[in-house]
C-alpha atoms as a PDB file:
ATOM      1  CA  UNK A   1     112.120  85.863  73.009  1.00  0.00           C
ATOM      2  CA  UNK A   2     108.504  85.965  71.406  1.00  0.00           C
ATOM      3  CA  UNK A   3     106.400  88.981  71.888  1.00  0.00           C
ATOM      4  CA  UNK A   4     104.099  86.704  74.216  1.00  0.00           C
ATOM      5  CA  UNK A   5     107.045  86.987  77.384  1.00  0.00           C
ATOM      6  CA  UNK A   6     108.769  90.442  76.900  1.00  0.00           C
ATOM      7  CA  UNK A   7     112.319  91.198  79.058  1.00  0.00           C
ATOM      8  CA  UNK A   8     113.896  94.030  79.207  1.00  0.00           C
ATOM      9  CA  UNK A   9     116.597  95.812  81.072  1.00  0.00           C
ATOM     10  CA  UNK A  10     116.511  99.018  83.460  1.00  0.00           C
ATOM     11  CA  UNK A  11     119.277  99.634  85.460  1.00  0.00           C
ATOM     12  CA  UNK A  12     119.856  96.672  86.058  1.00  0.00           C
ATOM     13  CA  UNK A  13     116.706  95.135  87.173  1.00  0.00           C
ATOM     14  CA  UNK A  14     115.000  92.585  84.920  1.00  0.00           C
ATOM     15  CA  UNK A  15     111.736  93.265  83.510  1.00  0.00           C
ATOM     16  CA  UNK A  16     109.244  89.881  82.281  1.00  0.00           C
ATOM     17  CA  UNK A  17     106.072  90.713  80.915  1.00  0.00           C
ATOM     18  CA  UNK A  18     103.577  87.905  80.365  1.00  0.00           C
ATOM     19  CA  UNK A  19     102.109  90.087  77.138  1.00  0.00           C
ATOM     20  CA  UNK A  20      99.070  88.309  76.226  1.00  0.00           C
ATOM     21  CA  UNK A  21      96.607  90.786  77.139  1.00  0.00           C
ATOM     22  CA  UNK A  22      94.096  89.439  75.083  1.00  0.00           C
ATOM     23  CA  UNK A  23      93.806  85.856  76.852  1.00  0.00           C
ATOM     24  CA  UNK A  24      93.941  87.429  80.427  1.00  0.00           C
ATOM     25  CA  UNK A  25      98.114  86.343  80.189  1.00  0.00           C
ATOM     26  CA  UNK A  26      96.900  82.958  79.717  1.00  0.00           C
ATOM     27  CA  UNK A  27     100.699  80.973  79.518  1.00  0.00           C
ATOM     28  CA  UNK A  28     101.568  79.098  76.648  1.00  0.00           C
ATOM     29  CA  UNK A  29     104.003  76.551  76.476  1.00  0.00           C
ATOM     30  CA  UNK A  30     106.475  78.699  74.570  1.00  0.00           C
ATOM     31  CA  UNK A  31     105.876  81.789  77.324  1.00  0.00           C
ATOM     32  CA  UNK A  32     106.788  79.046  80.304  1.00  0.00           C
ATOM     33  CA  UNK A  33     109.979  78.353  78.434  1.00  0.00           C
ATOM     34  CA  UNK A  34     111.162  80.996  77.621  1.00  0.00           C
ATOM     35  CA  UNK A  35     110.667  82.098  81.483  1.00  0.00           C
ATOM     36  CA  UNK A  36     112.572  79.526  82.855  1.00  0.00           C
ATOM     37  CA  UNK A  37     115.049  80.495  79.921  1.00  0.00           C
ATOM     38  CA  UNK A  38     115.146  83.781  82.173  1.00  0.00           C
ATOM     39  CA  UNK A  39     115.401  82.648  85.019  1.00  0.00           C
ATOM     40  CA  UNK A  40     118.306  80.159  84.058  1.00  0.00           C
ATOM     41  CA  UNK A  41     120.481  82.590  82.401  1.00  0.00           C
ATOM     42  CA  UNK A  42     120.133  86.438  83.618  1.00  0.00           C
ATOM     43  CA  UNK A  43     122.503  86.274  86.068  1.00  0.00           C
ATOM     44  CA  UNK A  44     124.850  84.710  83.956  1.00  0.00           C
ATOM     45  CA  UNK A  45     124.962  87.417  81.706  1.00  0.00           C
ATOM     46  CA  UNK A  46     125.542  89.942  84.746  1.00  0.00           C
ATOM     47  CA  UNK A  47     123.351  92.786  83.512  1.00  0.00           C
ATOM     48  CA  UNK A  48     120.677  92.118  85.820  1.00  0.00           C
ATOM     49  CA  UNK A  49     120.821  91.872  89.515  1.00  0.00           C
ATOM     50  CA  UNK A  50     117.246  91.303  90.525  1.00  0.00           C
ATOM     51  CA  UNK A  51     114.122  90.501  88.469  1.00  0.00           C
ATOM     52  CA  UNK A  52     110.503  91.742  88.304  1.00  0.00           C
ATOM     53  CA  UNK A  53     107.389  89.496  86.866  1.00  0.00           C
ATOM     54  CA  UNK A  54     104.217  91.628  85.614  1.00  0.00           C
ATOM     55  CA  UNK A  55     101.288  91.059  83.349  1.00  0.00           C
ATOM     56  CA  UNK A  56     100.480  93.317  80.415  1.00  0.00           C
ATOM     57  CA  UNK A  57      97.086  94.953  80.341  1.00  0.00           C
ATOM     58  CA  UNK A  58      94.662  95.580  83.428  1.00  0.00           C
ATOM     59  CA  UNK A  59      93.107  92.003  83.574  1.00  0.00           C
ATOM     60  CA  UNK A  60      95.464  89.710  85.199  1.00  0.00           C
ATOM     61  CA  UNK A  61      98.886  88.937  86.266  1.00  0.00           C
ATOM     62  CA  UNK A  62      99.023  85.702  84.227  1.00  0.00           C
ATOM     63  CA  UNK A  63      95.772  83.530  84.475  1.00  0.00           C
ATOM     64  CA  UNK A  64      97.459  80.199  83.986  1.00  0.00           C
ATOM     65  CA  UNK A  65      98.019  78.072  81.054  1.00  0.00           C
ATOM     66  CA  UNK A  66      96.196  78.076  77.990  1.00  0.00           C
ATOM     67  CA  UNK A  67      92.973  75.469  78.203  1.00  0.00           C
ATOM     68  CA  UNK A  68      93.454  74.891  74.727  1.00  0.00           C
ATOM     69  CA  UNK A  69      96.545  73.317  74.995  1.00  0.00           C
ATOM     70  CA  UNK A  70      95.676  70.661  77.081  1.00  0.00           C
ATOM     71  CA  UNK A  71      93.258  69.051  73.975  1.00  0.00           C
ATOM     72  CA  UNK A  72      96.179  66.882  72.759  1.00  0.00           C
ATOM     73  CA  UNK A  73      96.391  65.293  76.415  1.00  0.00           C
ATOM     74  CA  UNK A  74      95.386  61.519  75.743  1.00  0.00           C
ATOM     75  CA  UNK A  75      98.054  59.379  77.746  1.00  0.00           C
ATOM     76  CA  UNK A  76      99.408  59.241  81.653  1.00  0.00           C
ATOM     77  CA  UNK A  77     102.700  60.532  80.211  1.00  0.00           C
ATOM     78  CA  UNK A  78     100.826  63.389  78.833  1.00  0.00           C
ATOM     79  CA  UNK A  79     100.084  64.586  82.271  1.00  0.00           C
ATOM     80  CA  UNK A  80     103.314  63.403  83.895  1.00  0.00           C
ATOM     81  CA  UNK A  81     105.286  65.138  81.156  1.00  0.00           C
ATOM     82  CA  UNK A  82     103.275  68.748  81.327  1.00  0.00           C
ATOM     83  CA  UNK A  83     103.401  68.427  85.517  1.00  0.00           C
ATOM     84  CA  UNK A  84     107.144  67.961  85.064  1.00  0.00           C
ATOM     85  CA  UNK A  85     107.362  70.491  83.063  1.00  0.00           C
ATOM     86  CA  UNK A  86     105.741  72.704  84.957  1.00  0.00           C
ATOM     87  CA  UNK A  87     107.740  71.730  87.915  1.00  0.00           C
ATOM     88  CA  UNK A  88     110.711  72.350  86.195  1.00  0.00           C
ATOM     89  CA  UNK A  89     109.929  75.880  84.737  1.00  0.00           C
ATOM     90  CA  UNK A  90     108.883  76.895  88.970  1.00  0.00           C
ATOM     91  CA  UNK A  91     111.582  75.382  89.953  1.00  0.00           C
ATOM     92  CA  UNK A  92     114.054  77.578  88.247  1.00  0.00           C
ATOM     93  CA  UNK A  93     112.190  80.400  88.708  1.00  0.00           C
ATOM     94  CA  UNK A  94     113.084  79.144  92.657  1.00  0.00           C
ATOM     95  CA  UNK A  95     116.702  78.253  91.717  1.00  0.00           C
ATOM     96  CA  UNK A  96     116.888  81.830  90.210  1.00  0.00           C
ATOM     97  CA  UNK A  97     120.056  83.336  91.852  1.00  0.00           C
ATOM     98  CA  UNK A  98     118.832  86.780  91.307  1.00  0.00           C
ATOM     99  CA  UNK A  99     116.025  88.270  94.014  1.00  0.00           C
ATOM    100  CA  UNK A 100     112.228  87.915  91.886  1.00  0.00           C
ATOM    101  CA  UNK A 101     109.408  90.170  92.851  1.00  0.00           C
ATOM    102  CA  UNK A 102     105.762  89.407  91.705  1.00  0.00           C
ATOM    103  CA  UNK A 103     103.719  92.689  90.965  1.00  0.00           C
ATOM    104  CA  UNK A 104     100.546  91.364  90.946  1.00  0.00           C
ATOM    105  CA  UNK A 105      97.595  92.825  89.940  1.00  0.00           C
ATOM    106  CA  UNK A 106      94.140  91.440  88.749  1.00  0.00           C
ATOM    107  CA  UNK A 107      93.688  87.702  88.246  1.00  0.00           C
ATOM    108  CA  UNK A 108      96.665  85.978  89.533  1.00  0.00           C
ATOM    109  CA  UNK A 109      95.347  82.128  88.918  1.00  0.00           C
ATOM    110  CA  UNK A 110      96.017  78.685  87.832  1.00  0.00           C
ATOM    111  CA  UNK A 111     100.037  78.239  86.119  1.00  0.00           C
ATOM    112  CA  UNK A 112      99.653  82.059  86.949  1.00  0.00           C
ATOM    113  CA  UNK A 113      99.302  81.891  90.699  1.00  0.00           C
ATOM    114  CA  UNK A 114     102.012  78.893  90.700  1.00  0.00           C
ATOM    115  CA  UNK A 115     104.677  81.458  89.428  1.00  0.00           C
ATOM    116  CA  UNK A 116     103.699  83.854  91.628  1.00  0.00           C
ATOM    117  CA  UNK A 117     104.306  81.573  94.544  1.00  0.00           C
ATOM    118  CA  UNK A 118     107.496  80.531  93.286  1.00  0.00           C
ATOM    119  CA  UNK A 119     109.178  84.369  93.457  1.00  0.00           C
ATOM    120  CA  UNK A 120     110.735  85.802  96.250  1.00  0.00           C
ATOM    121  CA  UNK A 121     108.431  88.712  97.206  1.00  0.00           C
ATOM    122  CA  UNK A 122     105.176  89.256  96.341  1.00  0.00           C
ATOM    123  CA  UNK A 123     103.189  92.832  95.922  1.00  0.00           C
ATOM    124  CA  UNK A 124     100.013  92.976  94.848  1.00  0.00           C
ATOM    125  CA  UNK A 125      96.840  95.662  93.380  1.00  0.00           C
ATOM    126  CA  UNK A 126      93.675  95.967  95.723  1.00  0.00           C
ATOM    127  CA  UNK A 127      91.813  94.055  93.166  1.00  0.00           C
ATOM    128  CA  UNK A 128      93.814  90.892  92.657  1.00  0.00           C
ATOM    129  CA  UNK A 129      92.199  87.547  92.856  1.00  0.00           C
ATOM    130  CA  UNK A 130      94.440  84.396  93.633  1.00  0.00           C
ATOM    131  CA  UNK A 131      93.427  81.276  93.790  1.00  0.00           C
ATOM    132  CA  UNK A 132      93.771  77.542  91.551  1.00  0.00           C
ATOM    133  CA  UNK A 133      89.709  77.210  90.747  1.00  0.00           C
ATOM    134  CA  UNK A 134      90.476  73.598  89.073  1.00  0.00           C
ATOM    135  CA  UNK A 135      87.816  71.674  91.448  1.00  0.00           C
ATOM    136  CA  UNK A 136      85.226  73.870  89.296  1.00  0.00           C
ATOM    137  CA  UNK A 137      86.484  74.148  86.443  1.00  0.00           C
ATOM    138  CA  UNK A 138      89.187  71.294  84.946  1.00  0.00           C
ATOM    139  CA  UNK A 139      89.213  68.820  87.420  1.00  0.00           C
ATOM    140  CA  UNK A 140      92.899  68.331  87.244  1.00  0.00           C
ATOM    141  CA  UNK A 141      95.550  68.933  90.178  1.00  0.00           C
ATOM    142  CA  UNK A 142      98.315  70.416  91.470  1.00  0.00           C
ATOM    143  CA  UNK A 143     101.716  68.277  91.728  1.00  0.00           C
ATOM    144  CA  UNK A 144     103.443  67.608  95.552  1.00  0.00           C
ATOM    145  CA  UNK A 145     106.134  70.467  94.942  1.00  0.00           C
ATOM    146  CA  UNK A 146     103.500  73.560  93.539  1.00  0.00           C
ATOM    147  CA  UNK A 147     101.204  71.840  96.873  1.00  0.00           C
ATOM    148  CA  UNK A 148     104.091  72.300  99.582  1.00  0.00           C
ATOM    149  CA  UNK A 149     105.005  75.883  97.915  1.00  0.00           C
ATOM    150  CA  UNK A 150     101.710  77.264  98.835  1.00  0.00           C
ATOM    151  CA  UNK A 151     101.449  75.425 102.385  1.00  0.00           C
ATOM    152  CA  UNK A 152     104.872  76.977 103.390  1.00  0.00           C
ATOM    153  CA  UNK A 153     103.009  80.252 102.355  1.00  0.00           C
ATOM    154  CA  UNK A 154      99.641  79.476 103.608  1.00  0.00           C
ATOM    155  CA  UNK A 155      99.556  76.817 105.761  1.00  0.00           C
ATOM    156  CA  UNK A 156      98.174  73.288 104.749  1.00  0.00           C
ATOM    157  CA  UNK A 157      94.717  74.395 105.799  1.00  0.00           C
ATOM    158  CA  UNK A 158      94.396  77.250 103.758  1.00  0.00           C
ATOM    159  CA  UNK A 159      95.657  75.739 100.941  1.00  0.00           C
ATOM    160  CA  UNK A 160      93.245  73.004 100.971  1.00  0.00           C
ATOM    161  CA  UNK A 161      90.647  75.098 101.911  1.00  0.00           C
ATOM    162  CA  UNK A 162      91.131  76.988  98.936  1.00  0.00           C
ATOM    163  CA  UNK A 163      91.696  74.192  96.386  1.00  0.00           C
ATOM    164  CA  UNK A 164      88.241  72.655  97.638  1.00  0.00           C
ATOM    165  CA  UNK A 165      85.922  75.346  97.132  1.00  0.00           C
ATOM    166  CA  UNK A 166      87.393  77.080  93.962  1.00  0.00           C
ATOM    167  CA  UNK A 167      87.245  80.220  95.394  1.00  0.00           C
ATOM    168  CA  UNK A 168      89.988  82.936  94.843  1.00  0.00           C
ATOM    169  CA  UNK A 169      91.512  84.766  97.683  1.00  0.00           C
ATOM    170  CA  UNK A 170      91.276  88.994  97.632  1.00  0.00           C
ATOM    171  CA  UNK A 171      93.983  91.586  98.507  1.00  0.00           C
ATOM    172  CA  UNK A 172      93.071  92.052 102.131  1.00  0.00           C
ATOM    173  CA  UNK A 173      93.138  88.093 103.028  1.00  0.00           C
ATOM    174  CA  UNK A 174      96.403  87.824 101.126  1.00  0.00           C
ATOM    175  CA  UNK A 175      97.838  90.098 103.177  1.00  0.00           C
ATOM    176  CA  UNK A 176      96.544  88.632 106.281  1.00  0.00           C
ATOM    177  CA  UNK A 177      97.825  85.397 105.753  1.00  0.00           C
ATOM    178  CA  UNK A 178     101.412  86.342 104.107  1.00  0.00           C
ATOM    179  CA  UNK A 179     100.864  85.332 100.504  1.00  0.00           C
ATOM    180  CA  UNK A 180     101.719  89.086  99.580  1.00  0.00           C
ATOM    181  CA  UNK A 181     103.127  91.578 101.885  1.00  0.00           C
ATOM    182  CA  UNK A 182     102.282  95.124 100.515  1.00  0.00           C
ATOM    183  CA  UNK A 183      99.120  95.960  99.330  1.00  0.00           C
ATOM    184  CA  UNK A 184      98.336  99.107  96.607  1.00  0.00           C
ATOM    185  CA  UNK A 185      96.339 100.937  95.013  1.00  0.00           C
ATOM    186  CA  UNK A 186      96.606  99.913  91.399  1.00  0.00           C
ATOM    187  CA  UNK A 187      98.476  98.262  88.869  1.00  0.00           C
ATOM    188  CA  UNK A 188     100.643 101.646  88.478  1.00  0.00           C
ATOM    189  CA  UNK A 189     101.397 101.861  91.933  1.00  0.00           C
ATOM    190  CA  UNK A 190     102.279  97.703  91.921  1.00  0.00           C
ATOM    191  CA  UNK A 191     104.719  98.413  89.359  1.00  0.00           C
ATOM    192  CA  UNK A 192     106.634 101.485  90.129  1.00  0.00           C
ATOM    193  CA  UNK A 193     106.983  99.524  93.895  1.00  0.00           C
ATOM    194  CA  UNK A 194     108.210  96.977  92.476  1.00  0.00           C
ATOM    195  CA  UNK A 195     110.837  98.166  90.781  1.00  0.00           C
ATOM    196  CA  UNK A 196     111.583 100.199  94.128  1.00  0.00           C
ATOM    197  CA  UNK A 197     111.762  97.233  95.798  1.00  0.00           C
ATOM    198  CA  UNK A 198     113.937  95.471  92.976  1.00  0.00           C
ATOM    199  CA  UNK A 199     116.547  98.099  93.006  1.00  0.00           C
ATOM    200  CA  UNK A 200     116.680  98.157  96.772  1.00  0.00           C
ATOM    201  CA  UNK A 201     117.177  94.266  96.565  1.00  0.00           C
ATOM    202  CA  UNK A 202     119.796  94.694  93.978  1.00  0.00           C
ATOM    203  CA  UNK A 203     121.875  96.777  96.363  1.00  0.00           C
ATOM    204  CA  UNK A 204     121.875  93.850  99.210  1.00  0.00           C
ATOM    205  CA  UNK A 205     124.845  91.527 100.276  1.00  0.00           C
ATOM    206  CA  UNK A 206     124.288  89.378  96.530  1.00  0.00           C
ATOM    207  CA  UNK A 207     125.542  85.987  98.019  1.00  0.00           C
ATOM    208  CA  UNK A 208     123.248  86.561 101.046  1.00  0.00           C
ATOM    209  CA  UNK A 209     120.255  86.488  99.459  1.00  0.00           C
ATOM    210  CA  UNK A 210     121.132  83.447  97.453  1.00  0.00           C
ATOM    211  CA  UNK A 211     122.314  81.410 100.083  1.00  0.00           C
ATOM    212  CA  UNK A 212     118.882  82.657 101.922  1.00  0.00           C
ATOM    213  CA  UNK A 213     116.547  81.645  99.077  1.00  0.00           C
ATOM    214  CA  UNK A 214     118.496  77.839  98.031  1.00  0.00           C
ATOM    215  CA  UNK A 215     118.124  77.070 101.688  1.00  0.00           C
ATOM    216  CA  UNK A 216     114.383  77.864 101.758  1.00  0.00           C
ATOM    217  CA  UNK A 217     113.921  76.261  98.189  1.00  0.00           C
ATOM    218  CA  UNK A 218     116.077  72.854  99.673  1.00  0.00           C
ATOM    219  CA  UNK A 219     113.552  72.386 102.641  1.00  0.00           C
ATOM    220  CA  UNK A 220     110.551  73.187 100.232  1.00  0.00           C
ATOM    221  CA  UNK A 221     111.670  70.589  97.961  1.00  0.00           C
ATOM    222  CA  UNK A 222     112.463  68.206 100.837  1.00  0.00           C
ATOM    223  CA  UNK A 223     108.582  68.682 102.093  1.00  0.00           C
ATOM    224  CA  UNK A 224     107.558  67.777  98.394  1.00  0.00           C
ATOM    225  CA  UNK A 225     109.586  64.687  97.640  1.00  0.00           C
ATOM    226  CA  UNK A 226     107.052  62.510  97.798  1.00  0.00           C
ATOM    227  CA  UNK A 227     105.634  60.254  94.677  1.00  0.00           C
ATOM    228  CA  UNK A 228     102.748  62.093  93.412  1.00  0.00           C
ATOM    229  CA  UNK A 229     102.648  60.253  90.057  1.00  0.00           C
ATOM    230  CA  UNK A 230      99.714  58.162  90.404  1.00  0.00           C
ATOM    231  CA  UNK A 231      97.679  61.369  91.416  1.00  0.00           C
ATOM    232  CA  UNK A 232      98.347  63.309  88.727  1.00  0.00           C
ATOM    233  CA  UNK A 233      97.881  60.394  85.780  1.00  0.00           C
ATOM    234  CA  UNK A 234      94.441  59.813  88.267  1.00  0.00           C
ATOM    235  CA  UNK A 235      92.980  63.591  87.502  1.00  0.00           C
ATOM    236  CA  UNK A 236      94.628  64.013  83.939  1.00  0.00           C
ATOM    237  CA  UNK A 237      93.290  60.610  82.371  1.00  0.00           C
ATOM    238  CA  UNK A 238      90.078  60.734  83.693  1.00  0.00           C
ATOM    239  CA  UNK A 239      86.683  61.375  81.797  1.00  0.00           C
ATOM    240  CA  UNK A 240      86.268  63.887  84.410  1.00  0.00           C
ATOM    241  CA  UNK A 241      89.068  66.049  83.051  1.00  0.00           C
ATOM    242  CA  UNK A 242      88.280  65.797  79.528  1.00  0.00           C
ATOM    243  CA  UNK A 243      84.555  66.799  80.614  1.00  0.00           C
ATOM    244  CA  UNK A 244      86.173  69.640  82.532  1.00  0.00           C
ATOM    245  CA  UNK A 245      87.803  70.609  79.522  1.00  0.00           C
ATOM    246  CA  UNK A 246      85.344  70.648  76.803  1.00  0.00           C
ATOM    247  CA  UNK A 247      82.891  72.366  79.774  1.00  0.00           C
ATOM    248  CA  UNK A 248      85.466  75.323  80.612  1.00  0.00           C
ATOM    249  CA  UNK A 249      85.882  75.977  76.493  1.00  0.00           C
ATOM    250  CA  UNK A 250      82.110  75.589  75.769  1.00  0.00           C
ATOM    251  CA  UNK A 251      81.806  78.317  78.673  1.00  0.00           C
ATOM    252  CA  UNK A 252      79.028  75.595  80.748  1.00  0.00           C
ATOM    253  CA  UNK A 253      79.156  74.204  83.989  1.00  0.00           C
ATOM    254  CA  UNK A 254      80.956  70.272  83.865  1.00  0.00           C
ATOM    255  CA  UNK A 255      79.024  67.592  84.774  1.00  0.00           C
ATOM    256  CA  UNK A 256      81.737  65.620  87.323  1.00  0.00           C
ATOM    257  CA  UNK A 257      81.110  61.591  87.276  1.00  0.00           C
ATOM    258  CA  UNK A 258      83.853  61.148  89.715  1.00  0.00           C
ATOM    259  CA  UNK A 259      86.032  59.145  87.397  1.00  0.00           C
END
């Protein structure tokens, strides 16, 4: 593991830090990996028995995937390939067979916010902001699967009300509408719950929690089996996202043509 996604162990609950304080968390494609990686083998190794996702620094949770990256993108199977890999990294965070609690704190956004939604249980600061702000700022969009996970937690409206306007939902209305169910006071207080709530999670009935969360992730992923494939080459291929791009690096505002 690189020093960009720390794990460690304490009695037996999984720790994975996003450690990039620097770039808000901002994921690479190395830090996605090697998440998945996690995800795909902890239980395996039977040291852990339930997991816990944090951010390093006071800034943000993770605030999704490095811009920078995304300057090599030049064909439709540049797009398809990052969307399924992005799929495939919150999908086994899903699959996971060990209980995953998001301590959330600060910005919470973008790849960020998608991993967030993929856990189990969310707990979150007083000052987080969640939200996907790519209508503003990239011009890209979310695939059918990371869509449906945030309806089933939102509802459809929500979601799309979101999405549309950019804007990032606050503690209190994530609350309200079940995206996180215990607010606190600080990132402190987010983690030390957390890893209350991980140990009390790692005492439960082990097969009943994974036979709870693989139902819930089948009839997610039967809501999202749709073919999304000529939406996402659409956004990722068009001048608009490359605008979006070079907009969001050179810190201006983009100047959307609509194709």
């Amino acid at each position: 593991m690189n020093q960009e996604l720390l794990y460690e162990l304490s009695d037996g609950i999984g720790i994975v830090t996003f450690n990039r304080p620097q770039a808000r968390n901002a994921l690479t494609f190395g830090m996605y990996e090697g998440l998945a990686e996690i995800c795909e083998t902890a239980a395996d190794k039977g040291e852990a028995r339930a997991l816990v996702l944090r951010g390093a620094g006071d800034k943000a949770f993770a605030a999704g995937t490095d811009i920078a990256q995304f300057r090599a993108f030049k064909t439709a199977e540049d797009a398809l390939g990052y969307e399924r890999r992005i799929d495939k990294v919150l999908g086994a965070v899903e699959r996971c067979p060990l209980p995953t609690v998001a301590a959330l704190a600060g910005a919470c956004t973008g790849g960020g916010a998608g991993i967030a939604a993929a856990c189990d249980i969310r707990i979150a600061a007083r000052d987080l902001k969640f939200g996907f702000p790519i209508a503003r700022t990239l011009g890209n969009c979310l695939s059918a699967r990371n869509l449906a996970r945030l309806a089933a937690l939102m509802g459809a409206g929500r979601t799309k009300e979101m999405i549309f306007t950019s804007r990032l939902v606050g503690a209190e209305e994530a609350l309200a509408v079940g995206l996180v169910t215990e607010l606190l006071a600080d990132k402190a207080a987010v983690e030390a719950r957390a890893l209350e709530l991980a140990a009390l999670l790692a005492d439960q009935a082990p097969l009943t929690l994974r036979a709870t969360k693989e139902a819930l992730r089948r009839l997610n992923a039967a809501a999202a089996a749709v073919d999304d494939k000529d939406l996402i080459v659409l956004c990722y291929t068009s001048e608009d996202f490359h605008e979006g791009l070079e907009a969001f690096l050179a810190k201006r505002k983009p100047d959307w043509k609509g194709r």
